[in-house]
Protein backbone atom coordinates (compact mmCIF):
# COMPACT_ATOMS: atom_id res chain seq x y z
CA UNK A 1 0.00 0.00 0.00
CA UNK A 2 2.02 3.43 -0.85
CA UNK A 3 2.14 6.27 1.45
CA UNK A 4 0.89 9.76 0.54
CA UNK A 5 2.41 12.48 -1.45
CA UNK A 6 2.81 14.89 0.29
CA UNK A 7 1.84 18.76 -0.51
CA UNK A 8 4.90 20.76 -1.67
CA UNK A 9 6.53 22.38 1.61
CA UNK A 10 6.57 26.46 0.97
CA UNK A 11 10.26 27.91 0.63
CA UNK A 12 12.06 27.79 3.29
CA UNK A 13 12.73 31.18 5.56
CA UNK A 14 14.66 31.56 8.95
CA UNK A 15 11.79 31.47 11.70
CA UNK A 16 12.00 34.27 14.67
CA UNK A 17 13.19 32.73 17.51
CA UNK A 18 9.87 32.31 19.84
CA UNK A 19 9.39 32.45 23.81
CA UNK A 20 8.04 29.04 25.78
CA UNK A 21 4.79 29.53 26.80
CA UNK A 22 4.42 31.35 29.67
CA UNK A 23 3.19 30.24 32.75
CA UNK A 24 0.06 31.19 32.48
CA UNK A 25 -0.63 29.47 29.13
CA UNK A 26 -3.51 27.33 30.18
CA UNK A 27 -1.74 23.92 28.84
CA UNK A 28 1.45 24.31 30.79
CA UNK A 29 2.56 22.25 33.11
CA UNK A 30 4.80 24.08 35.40
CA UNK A 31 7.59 21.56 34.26
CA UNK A 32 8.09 22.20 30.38
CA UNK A 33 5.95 19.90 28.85
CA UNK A 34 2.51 20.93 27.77
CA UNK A 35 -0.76 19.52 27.93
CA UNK A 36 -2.59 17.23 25.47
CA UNK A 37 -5.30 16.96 28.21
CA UNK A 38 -7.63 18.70 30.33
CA UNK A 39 -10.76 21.38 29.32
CA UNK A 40 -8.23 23.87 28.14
CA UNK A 41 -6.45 21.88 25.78
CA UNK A 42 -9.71 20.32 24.32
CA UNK A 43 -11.69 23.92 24.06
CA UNK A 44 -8.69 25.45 21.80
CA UNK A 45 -6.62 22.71 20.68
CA UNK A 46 -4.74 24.94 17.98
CA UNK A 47 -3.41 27.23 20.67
CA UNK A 48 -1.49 23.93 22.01
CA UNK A 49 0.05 23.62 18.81
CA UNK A 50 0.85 27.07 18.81
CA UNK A 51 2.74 26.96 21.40
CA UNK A 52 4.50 23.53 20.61
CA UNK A 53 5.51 24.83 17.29
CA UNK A 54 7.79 27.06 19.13
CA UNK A 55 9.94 24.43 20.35
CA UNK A 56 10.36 22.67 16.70
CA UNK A 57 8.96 20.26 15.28
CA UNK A 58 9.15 17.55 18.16
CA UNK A 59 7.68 18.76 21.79
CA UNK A 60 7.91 17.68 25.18
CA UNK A 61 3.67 17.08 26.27
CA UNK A 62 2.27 15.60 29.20
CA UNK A 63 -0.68 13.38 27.78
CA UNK A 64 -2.05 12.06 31.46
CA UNK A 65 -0.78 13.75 34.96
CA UNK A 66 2.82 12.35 34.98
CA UNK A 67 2.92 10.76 31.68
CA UNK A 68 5.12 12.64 29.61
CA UNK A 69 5.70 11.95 25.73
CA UNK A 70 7.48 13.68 22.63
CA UNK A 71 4.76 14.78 19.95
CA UNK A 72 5.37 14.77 16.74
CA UNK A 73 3.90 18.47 15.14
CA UNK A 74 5.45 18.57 11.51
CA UNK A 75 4.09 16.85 8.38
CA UNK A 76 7.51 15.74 7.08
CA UNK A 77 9.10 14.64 10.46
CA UNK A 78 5.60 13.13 10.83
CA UNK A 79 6.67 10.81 7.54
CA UNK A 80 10.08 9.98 8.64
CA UNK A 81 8.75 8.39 11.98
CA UNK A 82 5.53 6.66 9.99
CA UNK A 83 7.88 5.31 7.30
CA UNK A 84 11.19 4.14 9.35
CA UNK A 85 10.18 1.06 10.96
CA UNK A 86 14.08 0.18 11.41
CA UNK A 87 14.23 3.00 14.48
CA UNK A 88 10.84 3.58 15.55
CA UNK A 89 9.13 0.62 16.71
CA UNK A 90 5.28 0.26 17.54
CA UNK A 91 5.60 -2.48 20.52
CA UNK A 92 4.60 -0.86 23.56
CA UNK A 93 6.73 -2.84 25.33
CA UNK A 94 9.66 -0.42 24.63
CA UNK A 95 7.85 1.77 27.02
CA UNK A 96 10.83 2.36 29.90
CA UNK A 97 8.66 4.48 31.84
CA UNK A 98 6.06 2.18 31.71
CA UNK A 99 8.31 -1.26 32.32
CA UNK A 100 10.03 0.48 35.27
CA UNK A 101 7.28 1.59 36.85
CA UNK A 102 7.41 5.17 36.96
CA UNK A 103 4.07 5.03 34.96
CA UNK A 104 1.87 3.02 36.93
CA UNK A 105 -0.20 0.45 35.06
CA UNK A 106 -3.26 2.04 36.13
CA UNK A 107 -2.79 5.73 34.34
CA UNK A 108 -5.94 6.75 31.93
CA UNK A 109 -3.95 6.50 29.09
CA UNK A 110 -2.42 2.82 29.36
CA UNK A 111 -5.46 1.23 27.72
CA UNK A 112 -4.75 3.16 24.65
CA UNK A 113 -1.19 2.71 24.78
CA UNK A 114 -0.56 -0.98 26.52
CA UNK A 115 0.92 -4.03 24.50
CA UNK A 116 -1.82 -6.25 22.56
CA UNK A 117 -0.90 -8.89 20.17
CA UNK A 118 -2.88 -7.07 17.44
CA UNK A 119 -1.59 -5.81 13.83
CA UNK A 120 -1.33 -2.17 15.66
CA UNK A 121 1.40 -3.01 18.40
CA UNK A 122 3.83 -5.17 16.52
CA UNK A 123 6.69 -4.72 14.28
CA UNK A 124 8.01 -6.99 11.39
CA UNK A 125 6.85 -10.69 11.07
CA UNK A 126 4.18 -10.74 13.70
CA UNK A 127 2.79 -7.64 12.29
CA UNK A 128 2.59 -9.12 8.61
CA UNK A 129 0.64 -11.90 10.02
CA UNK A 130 -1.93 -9.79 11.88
CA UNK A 131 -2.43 -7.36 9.12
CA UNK A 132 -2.64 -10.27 6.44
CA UNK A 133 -5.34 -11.79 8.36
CA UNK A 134 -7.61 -8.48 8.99
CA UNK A 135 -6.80 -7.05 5.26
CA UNK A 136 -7.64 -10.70 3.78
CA UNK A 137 -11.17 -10.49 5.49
CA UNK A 138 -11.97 -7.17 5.13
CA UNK A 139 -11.46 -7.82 1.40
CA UNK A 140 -14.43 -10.22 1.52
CA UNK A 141 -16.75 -7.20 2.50
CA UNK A 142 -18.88 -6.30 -0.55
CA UNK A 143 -19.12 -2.72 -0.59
CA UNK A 144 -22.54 -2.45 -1.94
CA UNK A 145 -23.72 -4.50 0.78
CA UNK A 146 -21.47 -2.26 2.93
CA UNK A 147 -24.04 0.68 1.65
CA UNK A 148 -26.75 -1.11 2.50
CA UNK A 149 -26.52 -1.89 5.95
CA UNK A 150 -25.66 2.33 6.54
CA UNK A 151 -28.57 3.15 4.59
CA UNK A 152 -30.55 0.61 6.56
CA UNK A 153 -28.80 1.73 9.99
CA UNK A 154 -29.57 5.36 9.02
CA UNK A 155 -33.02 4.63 8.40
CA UNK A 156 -33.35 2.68 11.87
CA UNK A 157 -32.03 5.79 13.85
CA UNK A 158 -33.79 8.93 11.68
CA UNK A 159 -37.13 7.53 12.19
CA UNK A 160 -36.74 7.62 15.84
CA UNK A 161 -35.99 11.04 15.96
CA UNK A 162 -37.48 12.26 12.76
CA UNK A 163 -40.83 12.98 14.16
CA UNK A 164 -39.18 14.99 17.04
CA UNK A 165 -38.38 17.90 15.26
CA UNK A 166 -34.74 18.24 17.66
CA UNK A 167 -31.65 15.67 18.69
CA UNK A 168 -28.31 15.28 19.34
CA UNK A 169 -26.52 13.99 16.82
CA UNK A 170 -24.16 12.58 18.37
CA UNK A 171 -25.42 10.55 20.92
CA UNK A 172 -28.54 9.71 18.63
CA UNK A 173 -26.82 8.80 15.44
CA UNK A 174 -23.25 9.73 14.87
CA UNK A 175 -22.51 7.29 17.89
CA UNK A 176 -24.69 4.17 17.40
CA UNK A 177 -24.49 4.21 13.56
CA UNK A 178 -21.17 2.95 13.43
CA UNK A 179 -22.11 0.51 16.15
CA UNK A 180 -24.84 -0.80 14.15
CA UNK A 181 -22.77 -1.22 11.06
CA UNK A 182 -20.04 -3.20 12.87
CA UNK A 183 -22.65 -5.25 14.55
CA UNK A 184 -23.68 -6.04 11.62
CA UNK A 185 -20.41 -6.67 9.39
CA UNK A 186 -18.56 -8.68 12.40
CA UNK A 187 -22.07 -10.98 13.13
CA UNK A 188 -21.88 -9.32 17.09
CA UNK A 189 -25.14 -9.37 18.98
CA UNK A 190 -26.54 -6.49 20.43
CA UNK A 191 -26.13 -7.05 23.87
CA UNK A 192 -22.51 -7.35 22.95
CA UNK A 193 -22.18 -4.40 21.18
CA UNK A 194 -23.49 -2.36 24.12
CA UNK A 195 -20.71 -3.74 26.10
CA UNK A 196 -17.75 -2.48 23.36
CA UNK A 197 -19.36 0.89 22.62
CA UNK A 198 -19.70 1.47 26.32
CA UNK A 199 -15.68 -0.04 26.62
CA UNK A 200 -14.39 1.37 23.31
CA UNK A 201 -15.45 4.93 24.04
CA UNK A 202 -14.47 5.02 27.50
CA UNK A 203 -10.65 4.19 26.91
CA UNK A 204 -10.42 7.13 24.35
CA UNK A 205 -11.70 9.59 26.78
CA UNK A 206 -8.40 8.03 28.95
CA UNK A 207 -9.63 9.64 32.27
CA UNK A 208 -10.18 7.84 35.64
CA UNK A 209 -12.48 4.66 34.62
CA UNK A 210 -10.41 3.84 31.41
CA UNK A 211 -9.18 1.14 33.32
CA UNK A 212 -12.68 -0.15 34.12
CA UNK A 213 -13.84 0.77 30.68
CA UNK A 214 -10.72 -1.89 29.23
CA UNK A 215 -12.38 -4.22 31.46
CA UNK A 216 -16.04 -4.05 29.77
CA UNK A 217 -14.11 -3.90 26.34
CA UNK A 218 -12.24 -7.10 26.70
CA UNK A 219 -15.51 -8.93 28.53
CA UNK A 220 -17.01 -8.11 25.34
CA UNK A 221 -14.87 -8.76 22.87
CA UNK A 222 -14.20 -12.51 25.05
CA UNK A 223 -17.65 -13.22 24.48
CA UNK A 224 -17.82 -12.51 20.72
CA UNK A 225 -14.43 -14.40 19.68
CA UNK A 226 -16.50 -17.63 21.92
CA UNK A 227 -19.66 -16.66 20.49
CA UNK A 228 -18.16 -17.09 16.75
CA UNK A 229 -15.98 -20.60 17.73
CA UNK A 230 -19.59 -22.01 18.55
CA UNK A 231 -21.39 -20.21 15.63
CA UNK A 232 -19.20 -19.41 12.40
CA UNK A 233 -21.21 -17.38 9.78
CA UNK A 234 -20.68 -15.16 6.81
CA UNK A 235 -18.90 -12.46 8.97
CA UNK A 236 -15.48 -10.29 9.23
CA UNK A 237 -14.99 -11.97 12.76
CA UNK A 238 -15.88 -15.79 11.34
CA UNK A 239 -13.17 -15.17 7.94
CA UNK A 240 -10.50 -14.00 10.77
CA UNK A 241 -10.98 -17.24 12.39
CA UNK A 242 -10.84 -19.30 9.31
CA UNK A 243 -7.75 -17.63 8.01
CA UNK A 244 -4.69 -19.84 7.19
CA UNK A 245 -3.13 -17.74 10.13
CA UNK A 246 -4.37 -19.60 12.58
CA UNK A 247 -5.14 -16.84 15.60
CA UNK A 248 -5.68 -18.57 19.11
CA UNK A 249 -8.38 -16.54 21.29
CA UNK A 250 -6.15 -13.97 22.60
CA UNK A 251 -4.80 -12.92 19.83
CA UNK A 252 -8.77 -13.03 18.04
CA UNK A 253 -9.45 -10.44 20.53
CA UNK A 254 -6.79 -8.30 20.48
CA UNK A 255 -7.52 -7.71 16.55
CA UNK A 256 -10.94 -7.04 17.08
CA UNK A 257 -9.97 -4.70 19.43
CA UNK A 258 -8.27 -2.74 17.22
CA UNK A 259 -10.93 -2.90 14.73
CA UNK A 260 -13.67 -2.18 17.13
CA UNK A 261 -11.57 1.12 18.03
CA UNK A 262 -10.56 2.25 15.00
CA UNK A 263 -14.37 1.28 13.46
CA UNK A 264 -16.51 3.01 15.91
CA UNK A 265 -14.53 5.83 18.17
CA UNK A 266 -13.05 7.49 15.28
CA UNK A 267 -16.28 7.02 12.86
CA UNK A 268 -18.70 8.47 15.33
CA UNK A 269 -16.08 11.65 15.65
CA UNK A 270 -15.55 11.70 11.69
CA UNK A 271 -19.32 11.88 10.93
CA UNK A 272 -20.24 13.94 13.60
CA UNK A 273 -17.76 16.56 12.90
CA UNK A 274 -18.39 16.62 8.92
CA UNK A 275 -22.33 17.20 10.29
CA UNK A 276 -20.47 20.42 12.43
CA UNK A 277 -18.46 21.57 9.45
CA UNK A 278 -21.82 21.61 7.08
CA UNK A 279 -24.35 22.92 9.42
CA UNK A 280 -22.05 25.76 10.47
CA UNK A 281 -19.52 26.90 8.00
CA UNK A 282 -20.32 29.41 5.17
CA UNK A 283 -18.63 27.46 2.21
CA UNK A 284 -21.90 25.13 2.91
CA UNK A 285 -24.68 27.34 2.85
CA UNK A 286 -25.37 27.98 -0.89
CA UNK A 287 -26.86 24.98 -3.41
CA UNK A 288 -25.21 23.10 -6.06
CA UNK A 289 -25.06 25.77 -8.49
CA UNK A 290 -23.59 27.95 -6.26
CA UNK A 291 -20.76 26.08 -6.13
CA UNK A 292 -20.80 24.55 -2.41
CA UNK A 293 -18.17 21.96 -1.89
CA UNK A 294 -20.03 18.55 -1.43
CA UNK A 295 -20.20 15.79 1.30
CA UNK A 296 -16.81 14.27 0.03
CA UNK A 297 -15.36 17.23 0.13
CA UNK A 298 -16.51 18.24 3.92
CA UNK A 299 -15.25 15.06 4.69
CA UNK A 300 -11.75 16.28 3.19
CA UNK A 301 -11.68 19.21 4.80
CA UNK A 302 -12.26 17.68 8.20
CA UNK A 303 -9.33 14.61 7.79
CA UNK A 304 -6.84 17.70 7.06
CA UNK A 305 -8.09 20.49 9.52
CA UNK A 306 -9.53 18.32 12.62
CA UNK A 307 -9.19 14.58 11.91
CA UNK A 308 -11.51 12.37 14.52
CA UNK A 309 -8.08 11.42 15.89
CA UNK A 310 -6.19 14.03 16.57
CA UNK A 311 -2.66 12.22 18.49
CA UNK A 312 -1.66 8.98 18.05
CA UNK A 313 0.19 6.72 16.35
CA UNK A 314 2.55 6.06 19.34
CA UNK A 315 6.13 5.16 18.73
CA UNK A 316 9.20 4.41 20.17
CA UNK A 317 12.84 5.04 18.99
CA UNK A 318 15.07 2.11 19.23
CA UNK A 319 18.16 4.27 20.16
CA UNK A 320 18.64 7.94 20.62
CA UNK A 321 18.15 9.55 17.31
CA UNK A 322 17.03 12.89 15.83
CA UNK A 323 14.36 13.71 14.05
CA UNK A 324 14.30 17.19 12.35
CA UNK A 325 17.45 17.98 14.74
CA UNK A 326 15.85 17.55 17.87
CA UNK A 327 16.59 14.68 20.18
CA UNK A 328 14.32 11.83 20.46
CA UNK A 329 15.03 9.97 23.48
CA UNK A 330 14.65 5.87 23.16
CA UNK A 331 11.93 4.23 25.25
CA UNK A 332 9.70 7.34 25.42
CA UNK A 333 6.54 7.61 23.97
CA UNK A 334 6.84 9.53 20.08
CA UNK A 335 2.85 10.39 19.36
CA UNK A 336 1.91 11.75 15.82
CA UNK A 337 -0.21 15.07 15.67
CA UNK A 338 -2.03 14.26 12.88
CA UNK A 339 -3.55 17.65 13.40
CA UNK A 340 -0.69 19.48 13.47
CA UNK A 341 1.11 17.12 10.86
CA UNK A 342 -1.96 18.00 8.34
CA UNK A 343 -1.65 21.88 9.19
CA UNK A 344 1.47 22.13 9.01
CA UNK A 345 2.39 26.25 7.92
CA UNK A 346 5.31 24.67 5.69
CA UNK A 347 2.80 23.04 3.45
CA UNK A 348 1.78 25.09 0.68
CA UNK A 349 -1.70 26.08 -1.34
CA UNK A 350 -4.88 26.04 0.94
CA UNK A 351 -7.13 24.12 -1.26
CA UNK A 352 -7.86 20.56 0.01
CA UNK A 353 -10.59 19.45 -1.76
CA UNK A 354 -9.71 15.87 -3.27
CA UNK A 355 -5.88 16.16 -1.71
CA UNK A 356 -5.91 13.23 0.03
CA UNK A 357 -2.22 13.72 1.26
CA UNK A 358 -3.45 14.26 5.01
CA UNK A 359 -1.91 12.08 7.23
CA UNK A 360 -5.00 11.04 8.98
CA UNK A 361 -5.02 7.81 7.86
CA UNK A 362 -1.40 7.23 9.19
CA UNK A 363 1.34 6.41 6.83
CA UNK A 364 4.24 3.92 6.08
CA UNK A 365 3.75 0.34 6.95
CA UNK A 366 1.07 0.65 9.42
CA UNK A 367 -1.27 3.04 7.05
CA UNK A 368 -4.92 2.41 7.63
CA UNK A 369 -6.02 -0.47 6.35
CA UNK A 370 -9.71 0.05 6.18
CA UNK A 371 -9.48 3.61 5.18
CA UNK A 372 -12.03 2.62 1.99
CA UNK A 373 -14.86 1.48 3.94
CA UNK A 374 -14.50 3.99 6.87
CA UNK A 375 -14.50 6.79 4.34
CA UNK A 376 -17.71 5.25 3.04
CA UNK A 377 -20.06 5.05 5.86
CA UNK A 378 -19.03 8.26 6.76
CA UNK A 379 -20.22 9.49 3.21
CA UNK A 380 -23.21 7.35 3.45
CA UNK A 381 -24.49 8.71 7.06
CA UNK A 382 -23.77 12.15 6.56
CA UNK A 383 -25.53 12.14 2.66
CA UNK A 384 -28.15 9.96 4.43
CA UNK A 385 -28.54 12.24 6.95
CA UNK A 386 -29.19 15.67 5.14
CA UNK A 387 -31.72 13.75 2.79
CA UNK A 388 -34.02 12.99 5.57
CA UNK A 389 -34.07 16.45 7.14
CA UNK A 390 -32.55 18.27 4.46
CA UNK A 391 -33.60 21.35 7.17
CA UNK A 392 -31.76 21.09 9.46
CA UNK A 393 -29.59 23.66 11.91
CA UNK A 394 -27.04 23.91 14.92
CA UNK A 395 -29.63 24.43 18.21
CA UNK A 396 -26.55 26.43 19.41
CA UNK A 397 -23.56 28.54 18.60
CA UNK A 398 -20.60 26.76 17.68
CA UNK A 399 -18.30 28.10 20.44
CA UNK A 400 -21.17 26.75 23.02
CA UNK A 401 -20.02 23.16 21.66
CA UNK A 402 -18.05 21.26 24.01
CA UNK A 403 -15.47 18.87 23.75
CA UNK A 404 -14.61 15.80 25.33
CA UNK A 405 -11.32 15.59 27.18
CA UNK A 406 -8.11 13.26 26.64
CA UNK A 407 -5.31 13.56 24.35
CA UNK A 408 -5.92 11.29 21.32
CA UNK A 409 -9.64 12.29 19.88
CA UNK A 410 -10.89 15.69 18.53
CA UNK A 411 -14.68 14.08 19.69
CA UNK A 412 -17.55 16.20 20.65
CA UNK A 413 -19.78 15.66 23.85
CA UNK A 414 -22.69 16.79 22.00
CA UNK A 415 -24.23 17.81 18.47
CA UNK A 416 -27.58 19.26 19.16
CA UNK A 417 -29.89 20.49 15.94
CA UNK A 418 -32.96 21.45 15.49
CA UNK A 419 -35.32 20.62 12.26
CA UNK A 420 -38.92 20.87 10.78
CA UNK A 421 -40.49 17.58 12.21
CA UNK A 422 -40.94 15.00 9.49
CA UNK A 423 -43.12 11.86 9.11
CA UNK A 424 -42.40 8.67 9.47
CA UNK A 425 -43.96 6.08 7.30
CA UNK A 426 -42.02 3.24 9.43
CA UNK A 427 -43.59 1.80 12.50
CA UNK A 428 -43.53 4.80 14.81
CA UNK A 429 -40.29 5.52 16.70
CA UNK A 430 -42.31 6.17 19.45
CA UNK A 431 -43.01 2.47 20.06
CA UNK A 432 -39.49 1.58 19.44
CA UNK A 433 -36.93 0.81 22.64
CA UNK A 434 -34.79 3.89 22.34
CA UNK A 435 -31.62 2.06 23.29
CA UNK A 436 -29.17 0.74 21.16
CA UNK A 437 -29.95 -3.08 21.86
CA UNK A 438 -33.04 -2.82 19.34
CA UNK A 439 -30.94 -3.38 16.61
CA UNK A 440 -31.08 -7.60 16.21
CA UNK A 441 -28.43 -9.18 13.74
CA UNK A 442 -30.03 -11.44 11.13
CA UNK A 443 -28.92 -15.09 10.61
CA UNK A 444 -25.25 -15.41 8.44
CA UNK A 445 -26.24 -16.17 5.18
CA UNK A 446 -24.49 -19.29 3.94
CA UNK A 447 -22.63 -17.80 1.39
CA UNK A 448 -19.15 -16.48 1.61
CA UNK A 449 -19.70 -13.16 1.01
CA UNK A 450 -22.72 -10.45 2.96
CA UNK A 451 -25.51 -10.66 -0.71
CA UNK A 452 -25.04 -7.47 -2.19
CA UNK A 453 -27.67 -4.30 -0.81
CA UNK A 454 -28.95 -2.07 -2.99
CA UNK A 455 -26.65 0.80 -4.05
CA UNK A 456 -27.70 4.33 -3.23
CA UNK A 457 -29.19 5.22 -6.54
CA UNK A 458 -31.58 2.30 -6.00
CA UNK A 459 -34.97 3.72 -4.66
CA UNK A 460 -35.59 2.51 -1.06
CA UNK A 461 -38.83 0.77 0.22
CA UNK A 462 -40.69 2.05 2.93
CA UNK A 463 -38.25 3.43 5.22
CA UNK A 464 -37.66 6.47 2.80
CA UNK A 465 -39.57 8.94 4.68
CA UNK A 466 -40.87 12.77 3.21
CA UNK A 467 -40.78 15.43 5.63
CA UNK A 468 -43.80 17.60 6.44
CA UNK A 469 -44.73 19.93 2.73
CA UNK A 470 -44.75 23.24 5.23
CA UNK A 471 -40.83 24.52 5.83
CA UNK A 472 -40.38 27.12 8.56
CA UNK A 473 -36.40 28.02 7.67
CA UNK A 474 -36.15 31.22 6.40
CA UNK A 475 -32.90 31.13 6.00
CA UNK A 476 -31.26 30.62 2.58
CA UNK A 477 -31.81 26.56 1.29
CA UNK A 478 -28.42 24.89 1.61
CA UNK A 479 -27.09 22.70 -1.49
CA UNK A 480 -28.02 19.04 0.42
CA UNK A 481 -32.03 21.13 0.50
CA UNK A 482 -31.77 20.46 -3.55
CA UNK A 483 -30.00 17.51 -3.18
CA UNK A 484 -32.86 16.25 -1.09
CA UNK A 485 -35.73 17.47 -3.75
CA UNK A 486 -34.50 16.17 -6.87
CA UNK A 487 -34.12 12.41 -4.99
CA UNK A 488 -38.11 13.04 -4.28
CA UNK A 489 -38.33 14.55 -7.86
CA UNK A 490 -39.21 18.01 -6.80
């Protein structure tokens, strides 16, 4: 799989030497290291950056209280640690501070970090074995059956609020339609996936209960890997096991793991910011002819200026080494900004649209595998999305968002909107349970492969739903408004 090319970097001039942040910057930590964590840091981000930019392009940053790491700001050095697997090794078990017990096993951020036996946290042979077995059954999803279960899933959640006429995106559909779709794709019961979304989301926010959080998440991912040794079917999780690769039960869950976290955590946080970026920013608010940048291209804009995950990519240098002439100390944590990487002031020209040179994806040999189908359902919910209630507006100002804390997601704690009330021709959502266990998995089909869904220019059956004729925005119709009516042949 080859890397990205990068943008051009601007010439090259002598910066002015720059001041630390003082003490008072609301990210410092009193010891030289700045904060990826904490209200501050997850209000204003940028201003973090800011401020680490000043120190080069590799900075000192606490990323839990007494965890200290180097992070990773520019978009070049960002490529030389992605794509040098010979001095920067992914096995957490390089982690001095962690092996020696001056980061106790217990800190928020260990979940995220620890050693799994999963394609994500090894290096060289073991890591061609793990990623052969999740890229040979991911290759078995058909993608128009991929469409078809986030249409369906789409469907399921917009007629439960569609009637409503208000909701919070997140929680109500940027957060469970992910869930649904991996339910769905990896055969996992509902009551299971309660258990991983609960787990899964709680070990990115890396605060005080991550540790109980990893608990939940392995409990559930335990009973899915036995669940699919009793009962095989035509699922991701059923081809893993059949693979010529062989995984035992540990190392079954520690993949799925990684796909639950990168499938559902980062998903939720790429849909639901695209949603943000339409609904509030003024490129958006014209129609097609206008010349309003589409879904695809929202989606761009949001994996270069505020990816769903912001700081990862954790390395660790085999030997002191420089990077970009600063010191990079072996055995400490090197995290990628992938925000800062992708905003880089050396790159050059501002336009994004269809540059898919971000780095959001990752790069080098541990690129995103399943970058494809993630960039698909995304696409798929938010088009979904603005067909249904093609009226739709922010219930708040922007800067009255909040954020959620911890240092590796740019995630919001809510999305409110408001919306002319549409109705449902669907059973009512009002007699449906409002939680996520609703959704039931159907049998596995006996054939290899999910039968193909119906693509999205196929017209859907009865849970295509017309708002109410009567519209109450005033406001000029944005481009999805037309988008909507000629799909309904207005």
């Amino acid at each position: 799989m080859t890397s990205p090319s990068a943008p051009q970097p601007a010439p090259a001039s002598e910066p002015a030497a720059s001041p630390a942040p003082p003490p008072g910057c609301p990210a410092h930590t009193g010891g030289g290291a700045l904060r990826l964590y904490g209200p501050e840091h997850a209000a204003d981000p940028k201003a973090t950056f800011e401020a680490l930019r000043a120190r080069g392009s590799v900075a000192p940053v606490e990323i839990a209280p007494g965890v200290e790491a180097s992070l990773v700001l520019g978009y070049q050095s960002a490529l030389e640690v992605l794509r040098s697997p010979e001095r920067f090794s992914k096995d957490p078990r390089n982690w001095k501070a962690l092996a020696d017990g001056s980061v106790p096993a217990d800190s928020p951020v260990v979940p995220m970090m620890m050693y799994r036996p999963n394609a994500l946290w090894s290096d060289g042979e073991a890591h061609a074995r793990y990623r052969g077995v999740i890229t040979d059954s991911l290759s078995q999803v058909d993608p128009n059956a991929l469409r078809g279960y986030v249409e369906e899933s789409a469907d399921i959640l917009i007629d439960r609020i569609g009637a409503r006429g208000n909701a919070d995106l997140l929680g109500e559909y940027g957060a469970l339609l992910p869930l649904l779709v991996f339910n769905r794709l990896f055969g996992c019961p509902a009551d299971i996936g309660d258990k991983l979304v609960v787990g899964m989301s709680g070990i990115f926010d890396a605060d005080a209960d991550a540790d109980k959080a990893n608990q939940i998440l392995t409990e559930g991912l335990a009973e899915l890997v036995a669940l699919k040794r009793r009962e095989p079917g035509a699922d991701v999780t059923s081809w893993m096991m059949a693979h010529p690769a062989k995984l035992g039960d540990e190392e079954m869950l520690h993949q799925l793991a990684l796909l639950m976290g990168a499938g559902t955590e980062p998903e939720q946080n790429l849909i639901c910011n695209a949603l943000l970026l339409l609904l509030s920013d003024d490129r958006f608010a014209g129609d097609l002819a206008g010349g309003s940048m589409p879904v695809d291209e929202a989606l761009d804009e949001v994996l270069w200026a505020d990816p769903p995950i912001a700081n990862y990519a954790v390395h660790y240098a085999l030997q002191d080494t420089e990077v970009d002439g600063v010191e990079v100390v072996a055995g400490r944590p090197l995290l990628v900004s992938f925000t800062a990487a992708n905003t880089d002031p050396a790159l050059s020209g501002e336009r994004r649209s269809g540059n898919r040179a971000h780095l959001s994806w990752s790069a080098g040999p541990h690129t995103c595998p399943a970058k494809s189908p993630a960039r698909l359902i995304s696409a798929v919910a938010v088009e979904k999305l603005l067909d249904r209630l093609p009226d739709i507006e922010l219930d708040c100002e922007v800067d009255q968002l909040e954020w959620r804390q911890g240092p590796f997601h740019r995630a919001l704690v809510a999305l409110p909107v408001v919306y002319p009330p549409i109705t449902v021709t669907a059973p009512a959502a009002a007699d449906e349970p409002s939680g996520v266990t609703e959704w039931k998995t159907e049998p596995a089909p006996a054939s290899p492969t999910p039968a193909p869904a119906p693509s999205s220019s196929t017209p859907q059956a009865a849970t295509s739903t017309p708002r109410e004729p009567v519209s109450v925005n005033a406001a000029p119709r944005r481009w999805w408004n037309f988008l909507g009516g000629s799909r309904r042949g207005r």
